[in-house]
Protein backbone atom coordinates (compact mmCIF):
# COMPACT_ATOMS: atom_id res chain seq x y z
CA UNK A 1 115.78 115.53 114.52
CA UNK A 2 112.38 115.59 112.98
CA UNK A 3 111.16 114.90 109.10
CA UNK A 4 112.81 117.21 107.95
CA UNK A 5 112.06 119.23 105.00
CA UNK A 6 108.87 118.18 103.87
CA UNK A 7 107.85 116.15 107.53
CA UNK A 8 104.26 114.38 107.34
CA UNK A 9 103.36 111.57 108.98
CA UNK A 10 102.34 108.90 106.82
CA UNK A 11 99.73 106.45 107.75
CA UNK A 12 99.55 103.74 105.24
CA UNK A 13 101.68 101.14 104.17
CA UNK A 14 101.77 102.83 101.00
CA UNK A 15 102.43 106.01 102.18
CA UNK A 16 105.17 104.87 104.54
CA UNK A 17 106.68 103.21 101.83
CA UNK A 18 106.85 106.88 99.67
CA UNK A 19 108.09 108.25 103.07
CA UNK A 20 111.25 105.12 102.82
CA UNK A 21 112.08 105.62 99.40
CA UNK A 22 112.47 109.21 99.38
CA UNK A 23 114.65 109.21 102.46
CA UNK A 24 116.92 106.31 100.50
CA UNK A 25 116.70 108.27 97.46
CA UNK A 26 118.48 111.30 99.70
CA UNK A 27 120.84 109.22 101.36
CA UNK A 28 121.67 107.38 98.25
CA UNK A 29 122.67 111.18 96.61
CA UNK A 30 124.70 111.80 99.76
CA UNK A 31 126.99 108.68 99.06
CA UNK A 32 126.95 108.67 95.32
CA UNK A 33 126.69 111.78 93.23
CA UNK A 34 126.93 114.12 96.31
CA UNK A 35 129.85 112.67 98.05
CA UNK A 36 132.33 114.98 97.57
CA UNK A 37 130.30 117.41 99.47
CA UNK A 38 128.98 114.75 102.28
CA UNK A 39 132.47 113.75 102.95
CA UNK A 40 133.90 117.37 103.48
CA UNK A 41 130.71 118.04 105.82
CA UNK A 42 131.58 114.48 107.90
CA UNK A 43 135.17 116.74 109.74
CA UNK A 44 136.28 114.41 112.02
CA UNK A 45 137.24 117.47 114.41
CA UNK A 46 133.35 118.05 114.75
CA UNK A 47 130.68 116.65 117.02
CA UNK A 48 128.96 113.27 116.56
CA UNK A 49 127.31 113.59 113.34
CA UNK A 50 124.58 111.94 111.28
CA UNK A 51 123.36 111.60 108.12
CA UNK A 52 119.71 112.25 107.63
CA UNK A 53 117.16 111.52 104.42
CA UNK A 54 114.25 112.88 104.48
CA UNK A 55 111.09 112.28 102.12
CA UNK A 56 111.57 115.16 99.88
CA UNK A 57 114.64 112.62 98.14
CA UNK A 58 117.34 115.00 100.24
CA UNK A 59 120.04 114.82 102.71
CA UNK A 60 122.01 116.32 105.75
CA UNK A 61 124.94 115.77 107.63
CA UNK A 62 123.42 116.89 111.69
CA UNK A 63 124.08 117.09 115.19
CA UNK A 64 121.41 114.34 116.49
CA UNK A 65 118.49 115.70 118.23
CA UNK A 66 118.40 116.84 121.16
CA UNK A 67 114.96 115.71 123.09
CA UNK A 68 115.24 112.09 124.33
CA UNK A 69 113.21 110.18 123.43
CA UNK A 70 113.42 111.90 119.46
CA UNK A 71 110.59 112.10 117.20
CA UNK A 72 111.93 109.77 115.32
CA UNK A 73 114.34 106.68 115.48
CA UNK A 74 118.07 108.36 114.95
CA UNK A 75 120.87 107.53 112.41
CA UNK A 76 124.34 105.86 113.11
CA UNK A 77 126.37 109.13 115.40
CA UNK A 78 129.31 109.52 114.74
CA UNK A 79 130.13 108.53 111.19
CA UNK A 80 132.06 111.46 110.99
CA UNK A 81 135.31 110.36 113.32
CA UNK A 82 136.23 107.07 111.07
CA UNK A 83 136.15 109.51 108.05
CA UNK A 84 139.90 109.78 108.03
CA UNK A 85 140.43 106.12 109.73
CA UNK A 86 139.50 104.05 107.24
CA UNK A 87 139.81 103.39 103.53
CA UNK A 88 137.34 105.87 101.54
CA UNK A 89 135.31 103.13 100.03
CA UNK A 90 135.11 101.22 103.45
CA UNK A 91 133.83 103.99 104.96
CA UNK A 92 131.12 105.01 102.85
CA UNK A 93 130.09 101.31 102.54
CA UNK A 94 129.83 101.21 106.41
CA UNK A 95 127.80 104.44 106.45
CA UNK A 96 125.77 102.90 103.65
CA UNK A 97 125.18 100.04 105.63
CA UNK A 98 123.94 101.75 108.68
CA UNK A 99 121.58 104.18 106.45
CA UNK A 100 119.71 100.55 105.61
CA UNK A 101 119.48 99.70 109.21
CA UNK A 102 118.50 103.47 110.05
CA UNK A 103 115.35 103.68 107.48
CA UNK A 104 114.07 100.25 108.35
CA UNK A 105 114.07 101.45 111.96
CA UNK A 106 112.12 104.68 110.66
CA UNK A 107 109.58 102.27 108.48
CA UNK A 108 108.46 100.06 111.04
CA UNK A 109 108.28 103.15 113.81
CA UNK A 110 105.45 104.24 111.66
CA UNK A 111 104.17 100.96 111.49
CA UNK A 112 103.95 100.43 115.02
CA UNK A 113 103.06 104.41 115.39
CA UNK A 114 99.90 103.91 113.41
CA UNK A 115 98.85 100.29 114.55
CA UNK A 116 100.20 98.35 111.10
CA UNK A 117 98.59 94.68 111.60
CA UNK A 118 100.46 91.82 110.41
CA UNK A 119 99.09 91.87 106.91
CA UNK A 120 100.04 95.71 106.29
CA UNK A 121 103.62 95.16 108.13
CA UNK A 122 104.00 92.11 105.49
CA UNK A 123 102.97 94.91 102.60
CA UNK A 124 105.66 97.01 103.54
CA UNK A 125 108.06 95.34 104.11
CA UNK A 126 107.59 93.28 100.25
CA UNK A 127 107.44 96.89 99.06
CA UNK A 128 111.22 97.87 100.86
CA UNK A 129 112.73 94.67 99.60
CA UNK A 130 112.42 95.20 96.16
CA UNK A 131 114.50 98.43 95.85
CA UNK A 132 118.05 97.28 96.08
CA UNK A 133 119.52 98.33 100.13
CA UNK A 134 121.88 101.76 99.58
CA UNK A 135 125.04 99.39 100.47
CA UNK A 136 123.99 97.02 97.67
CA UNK A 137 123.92 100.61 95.67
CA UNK A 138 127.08 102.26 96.98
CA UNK A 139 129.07 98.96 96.65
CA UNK A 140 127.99 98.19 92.78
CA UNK A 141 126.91 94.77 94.57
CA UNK A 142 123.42 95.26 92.62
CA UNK A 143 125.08 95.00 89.34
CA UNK A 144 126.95 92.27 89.87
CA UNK A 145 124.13 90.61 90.86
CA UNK A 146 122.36 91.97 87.53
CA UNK A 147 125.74 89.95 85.74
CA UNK A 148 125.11 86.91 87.14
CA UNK A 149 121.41 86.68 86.42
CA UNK A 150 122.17 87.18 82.38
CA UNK A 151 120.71 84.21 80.65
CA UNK A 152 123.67 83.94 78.33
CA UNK A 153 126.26 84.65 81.10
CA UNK A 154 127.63 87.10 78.27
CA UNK A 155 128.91 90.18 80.95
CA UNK A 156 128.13 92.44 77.64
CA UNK A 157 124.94 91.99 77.02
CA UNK A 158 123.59 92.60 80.77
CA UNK A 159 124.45 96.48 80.57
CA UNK A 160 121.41 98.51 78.53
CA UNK A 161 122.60 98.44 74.58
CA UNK A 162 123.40 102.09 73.93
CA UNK A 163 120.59 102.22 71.51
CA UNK A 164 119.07 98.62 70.51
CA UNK A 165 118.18 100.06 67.14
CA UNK A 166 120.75 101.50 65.84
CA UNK A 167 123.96 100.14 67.57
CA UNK A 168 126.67 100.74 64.91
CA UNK A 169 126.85 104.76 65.89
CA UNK A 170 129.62 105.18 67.73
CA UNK A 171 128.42 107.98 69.42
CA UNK A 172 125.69 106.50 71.12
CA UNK A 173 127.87 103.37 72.56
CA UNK A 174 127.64 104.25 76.41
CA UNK A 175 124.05 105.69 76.13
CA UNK A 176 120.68 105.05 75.70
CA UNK A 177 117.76 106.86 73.85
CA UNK A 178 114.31 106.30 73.00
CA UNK A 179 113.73 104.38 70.37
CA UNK A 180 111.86 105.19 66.41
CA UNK A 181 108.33 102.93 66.51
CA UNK A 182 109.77 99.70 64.41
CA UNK A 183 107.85 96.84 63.01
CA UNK A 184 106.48 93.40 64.86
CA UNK A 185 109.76 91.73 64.77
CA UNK A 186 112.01 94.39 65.69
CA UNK A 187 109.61 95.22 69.00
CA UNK A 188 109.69 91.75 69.82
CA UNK A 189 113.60 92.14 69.78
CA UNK A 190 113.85 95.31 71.76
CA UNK A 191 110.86 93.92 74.88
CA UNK A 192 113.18 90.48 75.22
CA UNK A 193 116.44 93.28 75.52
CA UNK A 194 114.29 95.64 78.04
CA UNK A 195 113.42 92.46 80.08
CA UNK A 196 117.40 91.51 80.06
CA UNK A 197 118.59 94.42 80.91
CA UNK A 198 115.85 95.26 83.12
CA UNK A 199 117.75 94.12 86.37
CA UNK A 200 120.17 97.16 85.32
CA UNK A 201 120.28 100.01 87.95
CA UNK A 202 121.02 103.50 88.42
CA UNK A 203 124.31 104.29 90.11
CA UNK A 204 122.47 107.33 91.61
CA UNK A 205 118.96 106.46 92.18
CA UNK A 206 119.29 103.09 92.38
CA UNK A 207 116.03 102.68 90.23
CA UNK A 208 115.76 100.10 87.28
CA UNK A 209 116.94 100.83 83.84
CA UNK A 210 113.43 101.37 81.19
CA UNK A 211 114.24 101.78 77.66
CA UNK A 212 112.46 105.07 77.14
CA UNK A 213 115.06 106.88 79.56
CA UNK A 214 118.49 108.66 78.65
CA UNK A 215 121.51 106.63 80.20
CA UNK A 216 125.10 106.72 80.75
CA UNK A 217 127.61 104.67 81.65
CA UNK A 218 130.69 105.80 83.11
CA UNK A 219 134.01 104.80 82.02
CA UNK A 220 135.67 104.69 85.14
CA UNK A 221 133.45 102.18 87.48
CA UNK A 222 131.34 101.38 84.62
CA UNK A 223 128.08 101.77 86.86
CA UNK A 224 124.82 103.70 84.84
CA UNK A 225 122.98 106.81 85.46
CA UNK A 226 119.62 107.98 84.29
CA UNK A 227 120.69 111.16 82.79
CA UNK A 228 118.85 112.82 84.90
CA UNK A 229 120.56 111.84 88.10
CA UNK A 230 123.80 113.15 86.13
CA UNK A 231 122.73 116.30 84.55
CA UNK A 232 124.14 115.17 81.37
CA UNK A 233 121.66 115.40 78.43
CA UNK A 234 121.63 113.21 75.49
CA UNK A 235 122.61 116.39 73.47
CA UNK A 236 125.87 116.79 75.76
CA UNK A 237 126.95 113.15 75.65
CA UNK A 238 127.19 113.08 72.07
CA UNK A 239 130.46 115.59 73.18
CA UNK A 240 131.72 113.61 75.89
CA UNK A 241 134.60 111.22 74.59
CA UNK A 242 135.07 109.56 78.15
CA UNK A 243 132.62 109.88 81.19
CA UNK A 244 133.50 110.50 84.71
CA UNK A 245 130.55 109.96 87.32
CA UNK A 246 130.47 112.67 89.73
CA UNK A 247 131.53 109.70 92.32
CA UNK A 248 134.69 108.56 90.15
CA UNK A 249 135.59 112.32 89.40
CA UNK A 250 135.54 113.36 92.85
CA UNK A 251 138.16 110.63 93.33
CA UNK A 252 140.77 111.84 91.28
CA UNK A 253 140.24 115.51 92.19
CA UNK A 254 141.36 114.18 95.80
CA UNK A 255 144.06 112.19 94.70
């Protein structure tokens, strides 16, 4: 299997660092808001499959390749025949945690590829660690972690306010909008909330929370989601009574 859609070779730290998060970012898709269709593409009754990222931030459950040695460092095979083995969650948590090992083998390929000394192998590798690992993602581990990091220990107050400035609409209570401009005091408020809530990530992207982006929370597993990642708009949510991620409503469509 090569790059994929969108192959380059990168040939910086920098660049092989855009190359790692967009692959995550796909993979991250594939066991989150996309798993309803990665799980009916992993048939046990098929070949040993794998899932792929690739930079462009998409994914694809393939036969490995076929040259030996492959362009590049292959995936887990096989995640397909525990599909029906194992308990749902277990299962994507185990493919999760063999995506992590998969793109780090991918990074540091390029690293050795393209002659990385010690200083630029050191860059990279400080730039992979401070995106959360897709198991930390697909497990909710991340916000946990977010919890117990809360000054205050107040489990509340660590997910993003629906809307720091105006928090008695009811509407608004599992989202978050950008805020009107507000005086001194009121902005001092609102940067000591953004740096709380800060360690707050996306279900989907895995990405930190910034208080000039749409959120929502879902009612079910109570993870967030930029809006984006979603498709919901802020104009939708004000409609939505009780929110399903695409994750949590996949679940009860199976059951």
């Amino acid at each position: 299997m090569d790059g994929g859609p969108g192959a380059y070779n990168p040939r910086t730290a920098e660049e092989v660092f855009r190359d790692f998060r967009g692959r995550r970012a796909g993979m991250i898709k594939a066991l989150t808001t996309e798993v309803e269709k990665f799980y009916q593409l992993c048939d046990p009754e098929k070949d040993n499959l794998c899932l792929y990222g690739f930079p462009t931030e998409t994914w694809e459950v393939n036969l490995p390749a076929e040259e030996v040695p492959p362009e590049l460092p292959e995936p887990a095979l096989g995640i397909n025949f525990a599909r029906d083995g194992m308990d749902e969650k277990d299962w994507l948590s185990l493919v999760a945690v063999h995506s992590d090992a998969w793109l780090l083998a991918v990074a540091f390929y390029f690293g050795a590829r393209f002659g990385f000394d010690k200083e630029a192998r050191k860059r990279l590798f400080n730039m992979i660690n401070s995106l959360p690992t897709i198991f930390e993602v697909v497990t909710g581990t991340v916000k946990k972690q977010s919890k117990e990091k809360t000054p205050n220990g107040n489990n509340k107050s660590s997910k993003p306010n629906s809307k720091p400035s105006q928090p008695s609409q009811p509407s608004q209570t599992k989202t978050s909008k950008l805020a009107l401009p507000k005086d001194d005091d009121e902005s001092e408020e609102e940067e000591d909330e953004e740096d709380e809530h800060g360690n707050t990530l996306c279900g989907a992207c895995g990405d930190n929370y910034a208080n000039d982006e749409f959120w929502i929370c879902c009612d079910i597993c109570e993870k967030w989601f930029h809006g984006k990642c979603v498709r919901i708009t802020p104009a939708r949510a004000e409609h939505i009574k009780q929110y399903k991620c695409p994750a949590c409503s996949n679940k009860r469509a199976r059951a």
